[in-house]
C-alpha atoms as a PDB file:
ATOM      1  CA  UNK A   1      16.330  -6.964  -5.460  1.00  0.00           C
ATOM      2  CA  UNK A   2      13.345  -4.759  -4.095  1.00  0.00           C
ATOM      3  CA  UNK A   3      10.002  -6.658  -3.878  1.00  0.00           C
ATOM      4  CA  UNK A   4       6.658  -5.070  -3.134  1.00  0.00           C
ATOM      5  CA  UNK A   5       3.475  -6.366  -2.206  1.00  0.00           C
ATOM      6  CA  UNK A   6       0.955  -3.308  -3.062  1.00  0.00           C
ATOM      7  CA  UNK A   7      -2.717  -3.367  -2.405  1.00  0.00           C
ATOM      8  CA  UNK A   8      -5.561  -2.785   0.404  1.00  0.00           C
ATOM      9  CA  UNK A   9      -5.241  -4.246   3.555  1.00  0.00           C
ATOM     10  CA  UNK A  10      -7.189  -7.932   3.726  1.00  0.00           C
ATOM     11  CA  UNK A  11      -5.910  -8.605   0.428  1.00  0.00           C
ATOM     12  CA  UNK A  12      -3.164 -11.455   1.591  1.00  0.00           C
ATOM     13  CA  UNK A  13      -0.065  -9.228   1.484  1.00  0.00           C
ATOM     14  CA  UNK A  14       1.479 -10.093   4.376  1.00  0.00           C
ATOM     15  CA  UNK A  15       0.761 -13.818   4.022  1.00  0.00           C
ATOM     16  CA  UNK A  16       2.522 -13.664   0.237  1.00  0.00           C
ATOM     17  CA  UNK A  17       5.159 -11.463   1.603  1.00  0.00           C
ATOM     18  CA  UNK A  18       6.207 -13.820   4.943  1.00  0.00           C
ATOM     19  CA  UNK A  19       6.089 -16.859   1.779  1.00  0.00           C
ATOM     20  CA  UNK A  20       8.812 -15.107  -0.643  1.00  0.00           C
ATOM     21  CA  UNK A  21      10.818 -13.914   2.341  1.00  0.00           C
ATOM     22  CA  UNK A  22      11.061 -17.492   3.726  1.00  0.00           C
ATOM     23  CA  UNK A  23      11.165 -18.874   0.327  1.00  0.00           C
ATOM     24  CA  UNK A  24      13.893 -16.708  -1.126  1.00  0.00           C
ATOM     25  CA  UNK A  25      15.791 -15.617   2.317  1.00  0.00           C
ATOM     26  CA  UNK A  26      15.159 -12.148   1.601  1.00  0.00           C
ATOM     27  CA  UNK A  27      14.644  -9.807   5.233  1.00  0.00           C
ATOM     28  CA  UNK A  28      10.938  -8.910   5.283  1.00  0.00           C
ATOM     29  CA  UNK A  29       9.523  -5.360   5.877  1.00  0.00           C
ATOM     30  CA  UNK A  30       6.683  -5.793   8.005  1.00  0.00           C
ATOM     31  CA  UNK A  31       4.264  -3.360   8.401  1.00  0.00           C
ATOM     32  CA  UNK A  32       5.382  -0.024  10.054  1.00  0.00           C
ATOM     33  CA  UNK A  33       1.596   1.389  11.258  1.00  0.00           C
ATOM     34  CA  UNK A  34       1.615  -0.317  14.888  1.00  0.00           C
ATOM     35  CA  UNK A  35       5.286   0.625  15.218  1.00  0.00           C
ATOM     36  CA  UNK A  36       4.218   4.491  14.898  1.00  0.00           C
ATOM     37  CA  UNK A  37       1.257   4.276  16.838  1.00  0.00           C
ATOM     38  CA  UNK A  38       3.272   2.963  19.583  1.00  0.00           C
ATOM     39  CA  UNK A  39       5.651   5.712  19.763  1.00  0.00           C
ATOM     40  CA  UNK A  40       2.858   8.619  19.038  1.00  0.00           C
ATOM     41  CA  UNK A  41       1.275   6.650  22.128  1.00  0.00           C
ATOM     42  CA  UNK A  42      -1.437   7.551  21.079  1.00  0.00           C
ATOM     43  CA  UNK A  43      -4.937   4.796  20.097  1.00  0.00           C
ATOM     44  CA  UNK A  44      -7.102   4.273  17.003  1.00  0.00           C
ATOM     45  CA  UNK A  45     -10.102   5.745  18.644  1.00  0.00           C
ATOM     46  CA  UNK A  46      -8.130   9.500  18.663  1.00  0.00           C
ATOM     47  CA  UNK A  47      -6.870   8.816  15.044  1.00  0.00           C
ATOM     48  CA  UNK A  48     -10.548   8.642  13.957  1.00  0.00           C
ATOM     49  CA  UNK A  49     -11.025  12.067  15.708  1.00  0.00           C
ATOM     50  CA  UNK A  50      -8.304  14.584  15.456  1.00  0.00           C
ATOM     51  CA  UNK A  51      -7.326  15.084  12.124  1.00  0.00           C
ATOM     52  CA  UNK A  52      -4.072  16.846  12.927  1.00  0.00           C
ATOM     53  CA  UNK A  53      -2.777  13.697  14.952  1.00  0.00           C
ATOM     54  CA  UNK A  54      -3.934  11.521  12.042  1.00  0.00           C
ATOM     55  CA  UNK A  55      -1.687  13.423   9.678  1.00  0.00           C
ATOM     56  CA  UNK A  56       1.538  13.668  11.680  1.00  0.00           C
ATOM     57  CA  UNK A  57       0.662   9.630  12.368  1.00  0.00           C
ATOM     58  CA  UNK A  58       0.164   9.549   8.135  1.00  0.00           C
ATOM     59  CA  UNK A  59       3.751  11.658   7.928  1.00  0.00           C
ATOM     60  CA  UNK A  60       5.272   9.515  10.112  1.00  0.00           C
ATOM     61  CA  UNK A  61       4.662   6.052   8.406  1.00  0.00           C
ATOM     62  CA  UNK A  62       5.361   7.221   5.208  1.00  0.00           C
ATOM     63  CA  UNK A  63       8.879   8.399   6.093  1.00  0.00           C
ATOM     64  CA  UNK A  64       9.342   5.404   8.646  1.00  0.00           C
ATOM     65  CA  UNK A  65       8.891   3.227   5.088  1.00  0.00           C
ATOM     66  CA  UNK A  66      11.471   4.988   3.490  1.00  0.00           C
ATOM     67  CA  UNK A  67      14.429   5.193   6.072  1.00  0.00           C
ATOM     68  CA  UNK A  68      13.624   1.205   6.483  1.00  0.00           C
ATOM     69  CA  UNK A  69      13.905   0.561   3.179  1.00  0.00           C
ATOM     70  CA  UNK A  70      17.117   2.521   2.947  1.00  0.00           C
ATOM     71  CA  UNK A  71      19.087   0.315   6.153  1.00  0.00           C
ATOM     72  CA  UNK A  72      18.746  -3.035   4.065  1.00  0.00           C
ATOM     73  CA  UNK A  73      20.616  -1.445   1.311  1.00  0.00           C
ATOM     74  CA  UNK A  74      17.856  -2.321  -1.604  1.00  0.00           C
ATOM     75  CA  UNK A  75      17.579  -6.034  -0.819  1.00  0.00           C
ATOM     76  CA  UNK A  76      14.210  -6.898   0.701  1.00  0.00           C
ATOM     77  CA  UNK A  77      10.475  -8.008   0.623  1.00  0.00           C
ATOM     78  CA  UNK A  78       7.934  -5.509   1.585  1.00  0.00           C
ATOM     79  CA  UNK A  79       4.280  -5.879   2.191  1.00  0.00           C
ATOM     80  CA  UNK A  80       3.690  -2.260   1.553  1.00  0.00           C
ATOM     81  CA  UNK A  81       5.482   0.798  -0.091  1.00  0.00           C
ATOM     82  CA  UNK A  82       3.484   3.787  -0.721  1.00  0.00           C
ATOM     83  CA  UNK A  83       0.195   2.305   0.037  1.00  0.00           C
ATOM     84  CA  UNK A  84      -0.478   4.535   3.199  1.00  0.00           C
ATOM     85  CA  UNK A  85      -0.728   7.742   0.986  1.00  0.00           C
ATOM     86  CA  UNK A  86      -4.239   5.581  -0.066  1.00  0.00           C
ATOM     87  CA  UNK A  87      -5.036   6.395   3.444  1.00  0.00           C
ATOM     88  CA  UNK A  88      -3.689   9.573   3.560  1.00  0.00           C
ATOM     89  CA  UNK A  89      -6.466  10.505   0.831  1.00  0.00           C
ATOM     90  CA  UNK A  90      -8.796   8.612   2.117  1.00  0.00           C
ATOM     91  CA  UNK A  91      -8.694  10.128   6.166  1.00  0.00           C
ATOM     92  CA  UNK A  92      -6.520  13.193   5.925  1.00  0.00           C
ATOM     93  CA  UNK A  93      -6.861  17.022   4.190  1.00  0.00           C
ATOM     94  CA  UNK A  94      -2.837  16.858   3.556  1.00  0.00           C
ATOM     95  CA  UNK A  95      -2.748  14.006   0.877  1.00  0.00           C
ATOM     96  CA  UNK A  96      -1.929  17.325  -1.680  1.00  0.00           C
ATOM     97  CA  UNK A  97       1.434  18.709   0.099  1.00  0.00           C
ATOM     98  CA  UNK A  98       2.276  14.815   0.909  1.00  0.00           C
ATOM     99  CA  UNK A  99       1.672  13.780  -2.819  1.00  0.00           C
ATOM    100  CA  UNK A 100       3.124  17.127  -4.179  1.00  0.00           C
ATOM    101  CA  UNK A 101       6.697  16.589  -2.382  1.00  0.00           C
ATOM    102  CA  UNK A 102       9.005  16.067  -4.272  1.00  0.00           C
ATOM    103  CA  UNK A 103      10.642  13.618  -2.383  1.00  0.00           C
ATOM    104  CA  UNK A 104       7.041  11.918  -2.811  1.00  0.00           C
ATOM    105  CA  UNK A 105       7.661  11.314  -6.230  1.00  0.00           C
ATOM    106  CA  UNK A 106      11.734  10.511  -5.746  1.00  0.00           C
ATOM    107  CA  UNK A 107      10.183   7.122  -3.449  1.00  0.00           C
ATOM    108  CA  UNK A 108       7.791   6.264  -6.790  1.00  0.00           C
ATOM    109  CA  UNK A 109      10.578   6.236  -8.941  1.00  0.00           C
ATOM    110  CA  UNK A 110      13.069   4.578  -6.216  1.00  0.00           C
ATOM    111  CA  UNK A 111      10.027   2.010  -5.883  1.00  0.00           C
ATOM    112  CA  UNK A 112       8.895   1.689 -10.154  1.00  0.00           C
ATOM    113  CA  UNK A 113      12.482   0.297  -9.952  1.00  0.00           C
ATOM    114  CA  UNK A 114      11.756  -2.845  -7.845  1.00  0.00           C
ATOM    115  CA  UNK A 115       9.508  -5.950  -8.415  1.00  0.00           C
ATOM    116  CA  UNK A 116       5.845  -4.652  -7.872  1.00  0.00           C
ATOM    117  CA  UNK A 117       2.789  -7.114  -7.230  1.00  0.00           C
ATOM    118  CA  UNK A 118      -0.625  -5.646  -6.865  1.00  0.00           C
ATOM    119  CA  UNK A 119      -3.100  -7.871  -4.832  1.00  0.00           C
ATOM    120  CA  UNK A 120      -6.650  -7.304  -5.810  1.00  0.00           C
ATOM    121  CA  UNK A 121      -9.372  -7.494  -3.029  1.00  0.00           C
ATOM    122  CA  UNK A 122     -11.828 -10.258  -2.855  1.00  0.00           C
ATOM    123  CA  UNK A 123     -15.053 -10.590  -0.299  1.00  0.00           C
ATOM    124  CA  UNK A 124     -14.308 -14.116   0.532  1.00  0.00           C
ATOM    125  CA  UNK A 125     -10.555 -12.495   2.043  1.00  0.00           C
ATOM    126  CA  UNK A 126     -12.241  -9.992   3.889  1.00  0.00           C
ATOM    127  CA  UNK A 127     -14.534 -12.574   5.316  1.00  0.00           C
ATOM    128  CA  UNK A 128     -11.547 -14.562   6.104  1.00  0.00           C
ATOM    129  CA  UNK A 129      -9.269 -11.822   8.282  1.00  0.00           C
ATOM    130  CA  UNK A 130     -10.252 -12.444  11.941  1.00  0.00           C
ATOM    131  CA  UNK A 131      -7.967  -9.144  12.643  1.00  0.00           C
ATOM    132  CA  UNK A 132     -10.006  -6.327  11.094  1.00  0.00           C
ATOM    133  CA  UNK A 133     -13.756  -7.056  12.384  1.00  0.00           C
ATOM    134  CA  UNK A 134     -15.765  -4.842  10.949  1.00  0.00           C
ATOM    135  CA  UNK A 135     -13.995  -3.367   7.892  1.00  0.00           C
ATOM    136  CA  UNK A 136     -16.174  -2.504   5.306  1.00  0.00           C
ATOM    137  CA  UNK A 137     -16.436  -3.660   1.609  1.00  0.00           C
ATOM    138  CA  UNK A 138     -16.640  -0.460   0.394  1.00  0.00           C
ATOM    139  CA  UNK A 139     -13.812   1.282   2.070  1.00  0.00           C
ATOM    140  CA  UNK A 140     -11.528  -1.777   0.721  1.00  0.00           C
ATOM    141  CA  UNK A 141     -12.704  -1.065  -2.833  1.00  0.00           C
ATOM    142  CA  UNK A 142     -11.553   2.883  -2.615  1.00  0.00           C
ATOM    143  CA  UNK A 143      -8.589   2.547  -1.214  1.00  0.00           C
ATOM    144  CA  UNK A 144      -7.916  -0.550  -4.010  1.00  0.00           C
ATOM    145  CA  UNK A 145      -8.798   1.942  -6.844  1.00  0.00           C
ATOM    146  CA  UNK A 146      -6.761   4.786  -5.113  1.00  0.00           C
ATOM    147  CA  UNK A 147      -3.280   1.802  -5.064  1.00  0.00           C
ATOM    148  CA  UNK A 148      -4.192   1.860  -8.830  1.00  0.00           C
ATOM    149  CA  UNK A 149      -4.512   5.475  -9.733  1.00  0.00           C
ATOM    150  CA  UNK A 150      -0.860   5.692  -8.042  1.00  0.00           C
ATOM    151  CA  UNK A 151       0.691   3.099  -9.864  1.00  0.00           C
ATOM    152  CA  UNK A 152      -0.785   4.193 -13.382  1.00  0.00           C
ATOM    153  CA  UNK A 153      -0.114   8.231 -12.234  1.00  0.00           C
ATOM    154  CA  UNK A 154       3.764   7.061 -11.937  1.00  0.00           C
ATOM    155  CA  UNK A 155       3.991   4.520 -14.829  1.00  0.00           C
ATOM    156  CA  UNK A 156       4.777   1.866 -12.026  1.00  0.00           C
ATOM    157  CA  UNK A 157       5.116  -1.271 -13.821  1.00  0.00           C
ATOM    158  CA  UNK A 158       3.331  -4.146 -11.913  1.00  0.00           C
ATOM    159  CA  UNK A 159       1.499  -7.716 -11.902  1.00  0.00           C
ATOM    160  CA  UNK A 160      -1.972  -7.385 -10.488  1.00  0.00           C
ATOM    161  CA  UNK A 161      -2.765 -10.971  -8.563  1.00  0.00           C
ATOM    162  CA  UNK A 162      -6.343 -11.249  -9.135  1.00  0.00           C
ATOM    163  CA  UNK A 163      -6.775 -14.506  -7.808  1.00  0.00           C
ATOM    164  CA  UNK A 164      -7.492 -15.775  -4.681  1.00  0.00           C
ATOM    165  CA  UNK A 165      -6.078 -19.111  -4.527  1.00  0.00           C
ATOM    166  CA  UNK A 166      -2.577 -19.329  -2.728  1.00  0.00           C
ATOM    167  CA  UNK A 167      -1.229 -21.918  -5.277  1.00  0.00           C
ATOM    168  CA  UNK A 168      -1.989 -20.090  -7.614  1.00  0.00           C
ATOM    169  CA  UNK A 169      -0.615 -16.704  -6.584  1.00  0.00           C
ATOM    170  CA  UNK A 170       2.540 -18.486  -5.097  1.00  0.00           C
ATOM    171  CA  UNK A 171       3.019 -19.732  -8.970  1.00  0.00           C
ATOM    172  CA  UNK A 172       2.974 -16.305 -10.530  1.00  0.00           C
ATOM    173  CA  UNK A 173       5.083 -14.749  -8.075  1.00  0.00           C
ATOM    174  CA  UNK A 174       7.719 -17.978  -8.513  1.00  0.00           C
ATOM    175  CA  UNK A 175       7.149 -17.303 -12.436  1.00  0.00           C
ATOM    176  CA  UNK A 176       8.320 -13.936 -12.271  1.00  0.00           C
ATOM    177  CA  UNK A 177      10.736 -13.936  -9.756  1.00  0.00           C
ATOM    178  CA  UNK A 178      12.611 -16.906 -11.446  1.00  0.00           C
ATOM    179  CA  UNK A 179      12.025 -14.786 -14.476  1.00  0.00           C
ATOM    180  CA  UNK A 180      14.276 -12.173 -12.557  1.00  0.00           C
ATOM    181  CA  UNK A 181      17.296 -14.010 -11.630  1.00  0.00           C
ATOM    182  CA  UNK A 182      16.266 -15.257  -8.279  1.00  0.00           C
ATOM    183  CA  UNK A 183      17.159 -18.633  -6.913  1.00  0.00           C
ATOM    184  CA  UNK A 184      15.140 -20.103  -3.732  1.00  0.00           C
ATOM    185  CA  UNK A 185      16.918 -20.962  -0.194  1.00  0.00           C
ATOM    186  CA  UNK A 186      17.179 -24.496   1.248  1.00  0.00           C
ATOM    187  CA  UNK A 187      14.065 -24.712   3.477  1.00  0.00           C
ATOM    188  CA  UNK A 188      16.284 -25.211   6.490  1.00  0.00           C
ATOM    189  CA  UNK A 189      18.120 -21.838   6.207  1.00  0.00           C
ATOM    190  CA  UNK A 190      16.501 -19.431   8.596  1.00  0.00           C
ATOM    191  CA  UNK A 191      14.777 -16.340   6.654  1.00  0.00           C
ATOM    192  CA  UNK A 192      16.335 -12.883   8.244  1.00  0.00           C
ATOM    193  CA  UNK A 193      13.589 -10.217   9.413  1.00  0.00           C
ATOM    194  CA  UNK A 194      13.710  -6.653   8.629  1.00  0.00           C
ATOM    195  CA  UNK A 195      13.142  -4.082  12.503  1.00  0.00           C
ATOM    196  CA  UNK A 196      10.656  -1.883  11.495  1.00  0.00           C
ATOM    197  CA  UNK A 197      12.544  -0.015  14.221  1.00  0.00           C
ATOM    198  CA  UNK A 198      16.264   0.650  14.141  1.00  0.00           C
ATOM    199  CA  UNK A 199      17.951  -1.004  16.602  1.00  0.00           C
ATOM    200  CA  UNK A 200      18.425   0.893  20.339  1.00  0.00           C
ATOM    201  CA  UNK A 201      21.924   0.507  22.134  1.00  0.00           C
ATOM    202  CA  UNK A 202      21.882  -0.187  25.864  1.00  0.00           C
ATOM    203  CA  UNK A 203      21.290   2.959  27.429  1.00  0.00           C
ATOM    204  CA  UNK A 204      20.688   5.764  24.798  1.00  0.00           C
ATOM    205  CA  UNK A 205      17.441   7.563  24.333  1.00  0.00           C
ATOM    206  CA  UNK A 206      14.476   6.017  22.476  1.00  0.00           C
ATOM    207  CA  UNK A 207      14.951   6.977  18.574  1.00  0.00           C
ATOM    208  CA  UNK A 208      12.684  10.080  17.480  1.00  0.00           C
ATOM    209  CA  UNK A 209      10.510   9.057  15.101  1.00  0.00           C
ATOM    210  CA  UNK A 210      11.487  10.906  11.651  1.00  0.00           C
ATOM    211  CA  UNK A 211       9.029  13.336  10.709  1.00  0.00           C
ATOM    212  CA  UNK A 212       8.399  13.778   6.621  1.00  0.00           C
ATOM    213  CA  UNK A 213      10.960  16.129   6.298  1.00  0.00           C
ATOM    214  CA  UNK A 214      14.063  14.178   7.757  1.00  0.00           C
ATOM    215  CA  UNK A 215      14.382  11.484   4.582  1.00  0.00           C
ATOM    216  CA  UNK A 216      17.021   9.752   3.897  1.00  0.00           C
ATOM    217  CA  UNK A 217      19.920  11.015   2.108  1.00  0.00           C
ATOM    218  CA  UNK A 218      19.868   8.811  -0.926  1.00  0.00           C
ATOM    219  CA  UNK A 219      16.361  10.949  -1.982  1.00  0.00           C
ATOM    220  CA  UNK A 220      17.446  14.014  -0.926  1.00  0.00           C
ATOM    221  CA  UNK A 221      20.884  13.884  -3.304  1.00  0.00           C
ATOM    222  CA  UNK A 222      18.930  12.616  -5.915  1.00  0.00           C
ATOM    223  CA  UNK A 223      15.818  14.828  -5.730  1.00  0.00           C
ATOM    224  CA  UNK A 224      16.694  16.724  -8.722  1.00  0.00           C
ATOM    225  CA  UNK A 225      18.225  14.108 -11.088  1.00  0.00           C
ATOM    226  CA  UNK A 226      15.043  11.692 -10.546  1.00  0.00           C
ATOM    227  CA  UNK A 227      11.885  13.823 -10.632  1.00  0.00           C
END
């Protein structure tokens, strides 16, 4: 049971995503972005201005989504999958070789075989996101249509959530996922959390980040029977 939360950022992803994971005890990938930035040590300010750390950052996410994804053995909410490669086209000149991989288009299919919900943007969201001062409109918009173009490209079947009333997206994400098989936890049980960073034993060094061409097995081995 894979379950994706696709879209722009200030769209609500991560507020639907912490819901179903609490709702349906399901561990909860959280976003990966800070995690990387972290390790590259490096800030937002240098991303904006060297466009060869801002692809090996781009590189790194991407795979980091993957190899997370892989440790929870298929079982997990995810407020993101391949939405970073929106960014990658958006602030990089290597969204060709990253969308041209092969192993690119082994995720899509690995990720067309999960539970896909595309959140649409909305102005009164953005206006609501205390986190992101000064995002504009306009940038949420492109990267929106770029989400799309990816999911159509790949024949990603998914169920855009136009509106921006919780109640109302909680009820079409209970809709389908009922639809699906799955049954909701008792509200006591405590949810389980997905590391965005695999765990470090006492005394070992700090775990490389893996660049884009250390995937995971499972999409290597399959490379050539799911193009």
């Amino acid at each position: 049971m894979r379950i994706y939360f696709v879209g722009s950022h200030a769209t609500g992803k991560t507020t639907l995503c912490r819901y179903v994971s609490r709702r349906y005890g399901l561990p909860m990938i959280s976003e990966v972005a800070r995690a990387i930035l972290a390790e590259m040590e490096a800030s937002l300010d240098s991303l904006r201005t060297d466009m060869d750390l801002v692809a090996e950052y781009q590189e790194r996410v991407f795979a980091r989504q993957v190899q997370v994804e892989r440790m929870h053995e298929g079982k997990f909410v995810s407020d993101r999958a391949f939405d970073n490669l929106a960014y990658v086209a958006e602030h990089t000149t290597n969204a060709g070789a990253m969308m041209n991989d092969q192993r690119f288009h082994d995720y899509m299919k690995w990720v067309s075989q999960g539970i896909v919900f595309f959140l649409r943007p909305h102005q009164s969201l953005l206006k609501e996101d205390g986190t992101r001062a000064g995002v504009a409109w306009d940038s949420v918009l492109r990267i929106d249509g770029m989400v799309k173009l990816m999911l159509e490209q790949h024949s990603i079947s998914y169920l855009p959530i136009e509106s921006v009333s919780m109640q109302e997206r909680v009820r079409a994400v209970e809709f389908v996922l009922s639809r699906c098989g799955l049954t909701t936890q008792p509200q006591d049980k405590p949810r389980s959390r997905a590391q965005t960073v695999p765990p470090i034993a006492a005394g070992s060094a700090p775990i490389q980040a893996p660049r884009i061409e250390t995937w995971p097995s499972y999409l290597v081995e399959h490379s050539d029977n799911e193009a």
